[in-house]
Protein backbone atom coordinates (compact mmCIF):
# COMPACT_ATOMS: atom_id res chain seq x y z
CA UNK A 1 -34.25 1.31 21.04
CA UNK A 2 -33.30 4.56 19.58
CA UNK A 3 -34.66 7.80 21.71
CA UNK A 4 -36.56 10.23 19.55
CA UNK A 5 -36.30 14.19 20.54
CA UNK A 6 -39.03 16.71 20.62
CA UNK A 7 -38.28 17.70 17.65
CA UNK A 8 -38.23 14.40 15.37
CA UNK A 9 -41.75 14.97 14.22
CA UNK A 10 -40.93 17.98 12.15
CA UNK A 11 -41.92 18.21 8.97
CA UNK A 12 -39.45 17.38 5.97
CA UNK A 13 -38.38 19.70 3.73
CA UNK A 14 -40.90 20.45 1.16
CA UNK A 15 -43.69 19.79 3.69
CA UNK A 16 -44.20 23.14 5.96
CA UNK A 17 -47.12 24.80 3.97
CA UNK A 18 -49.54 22.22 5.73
CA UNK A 19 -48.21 23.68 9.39
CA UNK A 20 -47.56 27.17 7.71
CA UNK A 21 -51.61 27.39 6.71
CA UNK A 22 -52.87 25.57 10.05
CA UNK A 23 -50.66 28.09 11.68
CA UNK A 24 -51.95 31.54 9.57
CA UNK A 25 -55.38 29.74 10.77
CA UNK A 26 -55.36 29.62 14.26
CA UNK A 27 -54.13 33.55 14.18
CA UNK A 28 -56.82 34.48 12.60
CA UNK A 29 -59.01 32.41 15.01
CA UNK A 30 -57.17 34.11 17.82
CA UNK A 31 -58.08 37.58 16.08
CA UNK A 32 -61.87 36.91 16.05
CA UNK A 33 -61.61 35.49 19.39
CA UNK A 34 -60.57 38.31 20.36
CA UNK A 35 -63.01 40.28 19.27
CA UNK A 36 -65.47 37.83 20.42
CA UNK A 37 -64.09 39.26 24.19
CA UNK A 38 -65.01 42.96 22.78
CA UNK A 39 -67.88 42.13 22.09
CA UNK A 40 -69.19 40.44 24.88
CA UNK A 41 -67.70 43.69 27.44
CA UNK A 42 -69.50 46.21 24.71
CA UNK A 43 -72.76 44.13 25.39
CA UNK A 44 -72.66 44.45 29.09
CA UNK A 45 -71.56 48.24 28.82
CA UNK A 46 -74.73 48.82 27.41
CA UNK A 47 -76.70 46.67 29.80
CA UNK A 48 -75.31 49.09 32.38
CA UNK A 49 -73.22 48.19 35.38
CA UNK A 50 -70.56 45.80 35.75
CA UNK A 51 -69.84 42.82 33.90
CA UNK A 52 -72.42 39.82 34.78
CA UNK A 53 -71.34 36.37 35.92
CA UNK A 54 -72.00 35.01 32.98
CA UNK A 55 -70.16 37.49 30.89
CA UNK A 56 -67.15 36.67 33.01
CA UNK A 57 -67.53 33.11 32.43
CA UNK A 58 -67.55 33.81 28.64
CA UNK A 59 -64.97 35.85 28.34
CA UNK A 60 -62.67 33.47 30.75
CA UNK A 61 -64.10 30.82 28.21
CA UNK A 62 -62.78 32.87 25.40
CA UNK A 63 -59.76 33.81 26.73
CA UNK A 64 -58.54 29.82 27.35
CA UNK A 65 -59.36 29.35 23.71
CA UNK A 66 -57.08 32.29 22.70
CA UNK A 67 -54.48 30.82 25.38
CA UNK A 68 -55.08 27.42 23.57
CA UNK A 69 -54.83 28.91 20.33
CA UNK A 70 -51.67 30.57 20.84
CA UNK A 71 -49.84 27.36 22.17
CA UNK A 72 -50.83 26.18 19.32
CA UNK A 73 -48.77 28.42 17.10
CA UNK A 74 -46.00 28.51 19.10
CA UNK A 75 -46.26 24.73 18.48
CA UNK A 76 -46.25 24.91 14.68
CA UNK A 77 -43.71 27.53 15.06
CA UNK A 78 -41.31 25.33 16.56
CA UNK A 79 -42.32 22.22 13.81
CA UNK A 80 -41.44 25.05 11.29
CA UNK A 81 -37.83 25.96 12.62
CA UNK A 82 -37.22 22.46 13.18
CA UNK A 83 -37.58 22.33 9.15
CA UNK A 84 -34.83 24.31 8.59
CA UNK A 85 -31.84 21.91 8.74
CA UNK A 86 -32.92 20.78 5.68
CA UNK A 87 -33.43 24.01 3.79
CA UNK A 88 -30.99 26.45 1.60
CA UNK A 89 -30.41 30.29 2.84
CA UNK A 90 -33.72 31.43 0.06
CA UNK A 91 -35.75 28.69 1.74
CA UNK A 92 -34.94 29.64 5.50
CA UNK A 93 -35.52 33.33 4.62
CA UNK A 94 -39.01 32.96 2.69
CA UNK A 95 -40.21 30.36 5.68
CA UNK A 96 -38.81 33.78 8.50
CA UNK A 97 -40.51 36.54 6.40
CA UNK A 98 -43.92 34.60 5.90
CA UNK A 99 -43.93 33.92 9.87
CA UNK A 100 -42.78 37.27 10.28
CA UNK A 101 -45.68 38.58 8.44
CA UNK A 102 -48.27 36.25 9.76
CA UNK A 103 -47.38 37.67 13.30
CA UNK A 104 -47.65 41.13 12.44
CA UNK A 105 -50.75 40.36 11.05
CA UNK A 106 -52.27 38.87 14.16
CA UNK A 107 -50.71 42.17 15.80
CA UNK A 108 -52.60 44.53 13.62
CA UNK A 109 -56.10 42.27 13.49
CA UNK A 110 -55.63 42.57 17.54
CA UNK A 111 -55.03 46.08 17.57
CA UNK A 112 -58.14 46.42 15.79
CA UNK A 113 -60.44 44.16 17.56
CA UNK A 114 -59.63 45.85 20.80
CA UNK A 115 -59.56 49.49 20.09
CA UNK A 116 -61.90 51.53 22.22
CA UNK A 117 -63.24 53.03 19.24
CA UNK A 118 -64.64 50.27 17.74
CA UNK A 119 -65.73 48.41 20.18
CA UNK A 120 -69.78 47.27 19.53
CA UNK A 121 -71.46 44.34 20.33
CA UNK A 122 -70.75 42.98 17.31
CA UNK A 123 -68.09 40.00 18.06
CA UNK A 124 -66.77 40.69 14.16
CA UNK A 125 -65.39 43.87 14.97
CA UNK A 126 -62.85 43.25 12.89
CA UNK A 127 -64.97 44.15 10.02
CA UNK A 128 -65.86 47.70 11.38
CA UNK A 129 -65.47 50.40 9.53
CA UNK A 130 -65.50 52.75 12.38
CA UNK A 131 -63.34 55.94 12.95
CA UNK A 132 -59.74 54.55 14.47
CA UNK A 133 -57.66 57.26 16.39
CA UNK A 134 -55.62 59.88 14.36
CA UNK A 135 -52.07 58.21 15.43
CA UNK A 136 -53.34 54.59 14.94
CA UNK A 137 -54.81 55.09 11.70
CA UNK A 138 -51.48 57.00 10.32
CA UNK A 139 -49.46 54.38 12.45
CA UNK A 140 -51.03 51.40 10.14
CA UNK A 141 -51.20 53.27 7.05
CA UNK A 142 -47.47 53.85 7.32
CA UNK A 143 -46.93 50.05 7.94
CA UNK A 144 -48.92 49.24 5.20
CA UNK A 145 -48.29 51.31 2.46
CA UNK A 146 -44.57 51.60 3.01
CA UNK A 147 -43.15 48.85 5.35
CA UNK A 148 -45.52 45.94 3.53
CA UNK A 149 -44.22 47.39 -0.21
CA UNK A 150 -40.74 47.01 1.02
CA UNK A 151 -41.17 43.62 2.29
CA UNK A 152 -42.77 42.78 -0.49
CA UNK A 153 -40.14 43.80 -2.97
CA UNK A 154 -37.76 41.93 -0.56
CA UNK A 155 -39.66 38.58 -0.56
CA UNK A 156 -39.63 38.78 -4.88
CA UNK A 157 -36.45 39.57 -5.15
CA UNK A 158 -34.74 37.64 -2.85
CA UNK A 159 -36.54 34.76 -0.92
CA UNK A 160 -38.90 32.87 -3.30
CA UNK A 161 -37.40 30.72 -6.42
CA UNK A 162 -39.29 30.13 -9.98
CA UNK A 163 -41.83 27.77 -9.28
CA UNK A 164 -43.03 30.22 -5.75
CA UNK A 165 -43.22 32.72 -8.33
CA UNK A 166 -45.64 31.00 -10.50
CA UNK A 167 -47.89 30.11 -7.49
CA UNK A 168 -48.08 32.87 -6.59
CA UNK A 169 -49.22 34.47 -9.76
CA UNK A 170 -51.55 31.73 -10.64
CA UNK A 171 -53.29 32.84 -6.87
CA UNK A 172 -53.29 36.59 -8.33
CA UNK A 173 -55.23 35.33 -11.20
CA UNK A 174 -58.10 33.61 -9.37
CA UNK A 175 -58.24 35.94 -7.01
CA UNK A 176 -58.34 38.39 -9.29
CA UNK A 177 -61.32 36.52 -10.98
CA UNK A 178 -62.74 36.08 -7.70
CA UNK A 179 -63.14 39.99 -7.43
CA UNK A 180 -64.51 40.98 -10.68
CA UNK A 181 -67.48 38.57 -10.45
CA UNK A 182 -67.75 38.48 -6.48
CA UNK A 183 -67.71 42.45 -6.12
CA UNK A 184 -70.25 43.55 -9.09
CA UNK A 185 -72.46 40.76 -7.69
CA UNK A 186 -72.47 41.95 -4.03
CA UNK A 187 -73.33 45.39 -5.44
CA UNK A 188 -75.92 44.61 -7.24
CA UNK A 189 -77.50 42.52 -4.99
CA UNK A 190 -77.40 45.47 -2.44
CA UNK A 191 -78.31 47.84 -4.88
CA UNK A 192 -81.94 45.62 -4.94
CA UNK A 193 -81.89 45.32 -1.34
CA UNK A 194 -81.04 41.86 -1.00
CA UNK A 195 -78.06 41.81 0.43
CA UNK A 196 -76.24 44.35 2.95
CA UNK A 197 -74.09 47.16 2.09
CA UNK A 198 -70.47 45.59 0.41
CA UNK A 199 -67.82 45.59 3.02
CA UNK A 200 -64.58 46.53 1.84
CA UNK A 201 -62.81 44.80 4.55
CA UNK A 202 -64.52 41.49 3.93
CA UNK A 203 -63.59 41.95 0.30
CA UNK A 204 -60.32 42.32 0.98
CA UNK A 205 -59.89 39.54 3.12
CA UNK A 206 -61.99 37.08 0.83
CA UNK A 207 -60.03 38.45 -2.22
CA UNK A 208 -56.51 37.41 0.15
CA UNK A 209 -57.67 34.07 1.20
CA UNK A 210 -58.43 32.78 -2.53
CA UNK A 211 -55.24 34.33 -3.31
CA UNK A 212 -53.32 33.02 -0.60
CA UNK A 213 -55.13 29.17 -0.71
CA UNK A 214 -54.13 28.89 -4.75
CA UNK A 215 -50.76 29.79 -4.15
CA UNK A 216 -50.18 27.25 -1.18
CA UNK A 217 -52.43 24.37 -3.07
CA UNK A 218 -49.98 24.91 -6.03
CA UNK A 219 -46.57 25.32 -4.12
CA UNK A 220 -47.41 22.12 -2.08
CA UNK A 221 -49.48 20.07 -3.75
């Protein structure tokens, strides 16, 4: 009988963006989870007192799932290096700069979700629009307008081949496509009172997950 390792049930080469997506997945689970926990301690701050039994219990609840969540990356990490045996230098260094980026992701979606000023009892803080400290604020813009555009240029230039390339555009497109009839509508619709104010967060986000689902459905279908 042969002996199988830990590692024999990694995916083949080709075959990541299935563990890649359910990976970018459960981050952004552990994000709102996370701000699930803010939420529940902003409710019971203004209750008054200390935190209730039964906020305790939630937020232990919450923070197993989070626990549970990130095994499960670090899981699908580990599938995802296992991959790279099989895979030239470009491959290896597009697979490192999208995990990479999905991590600092996370980082920044945690950051947010837990800082004091926008904490509410909303459990989608992660939508707020509230004030963020001076040094935080100019800390992320920084990371984002200068770090990401580097990486960015990076990850065109040197990690992805032709036929990335063209998934990736054809997810600019119906994202793109996405925006110009999602956004007018949304405005519209709040401008008659129908719908609430649009939320330039949640636009952004929606307008990155079509983006992001095209381009994997077309790079690995």
């Amino acid at each position: 009988m042969t002996d199988l390792s830990p590692m024999d049930d990694a995916p083949a080469e080709g075959s990541i963006g299935r563990p890649i997506a359910w990976m970018a997945a459960a981050g952004l689970a552990t994000v709102f989870t996370a701000g699930a926990i803010v939420g529940v301690i902003a409710a019971s701050k203004e209750d008054g007192g200390a935190l209730s039994t039964t906020a305790i219990a939630i937020i232990a609840a919450f923070v197993a799932i989070i626990g549970g969540l990130i095994y499960a990356q670090w899981r699908l990490a580990r599938r995802i290096a296992a991959s790279g045996g099989a895979m030239t230098r470009r491959e290896r260094l597009n697979r490192n700069i999208m995990i990479a980026c999905g991590v600092m992701g996370g980082l920044i979606g945690l950051v947010l979700a837990i800082t004091s000023d926008t904490l509410t009892a909303d459990p989608l803080t992660v939508f707020s629009e509230a004030p963020l400290p001076l040094a935080l604020a100019i800390l992320l813009a920084l990371f984002w307008g200068a770090v990401m555009s580097v990486i960015a240029w990076f990850w065109h230039t040197r990690a992805i081949d032709e036929q990335e390339a063209h998934a990736y555009r054809d997810g600019g497109y119906y994202a793109a496509y996405a925006y110009l009839i999602a956004a007018p509508t949304w405005w519209f619709l709040w401008r008659g009172g129908i719908l609430p104010e649009p939320n330039g967060i949640a636009i952004f986000i929606g307008f990155s997950l079509i983006w992001s689902s095209v381009w994997y459905w077309k790079k690995y279908r």
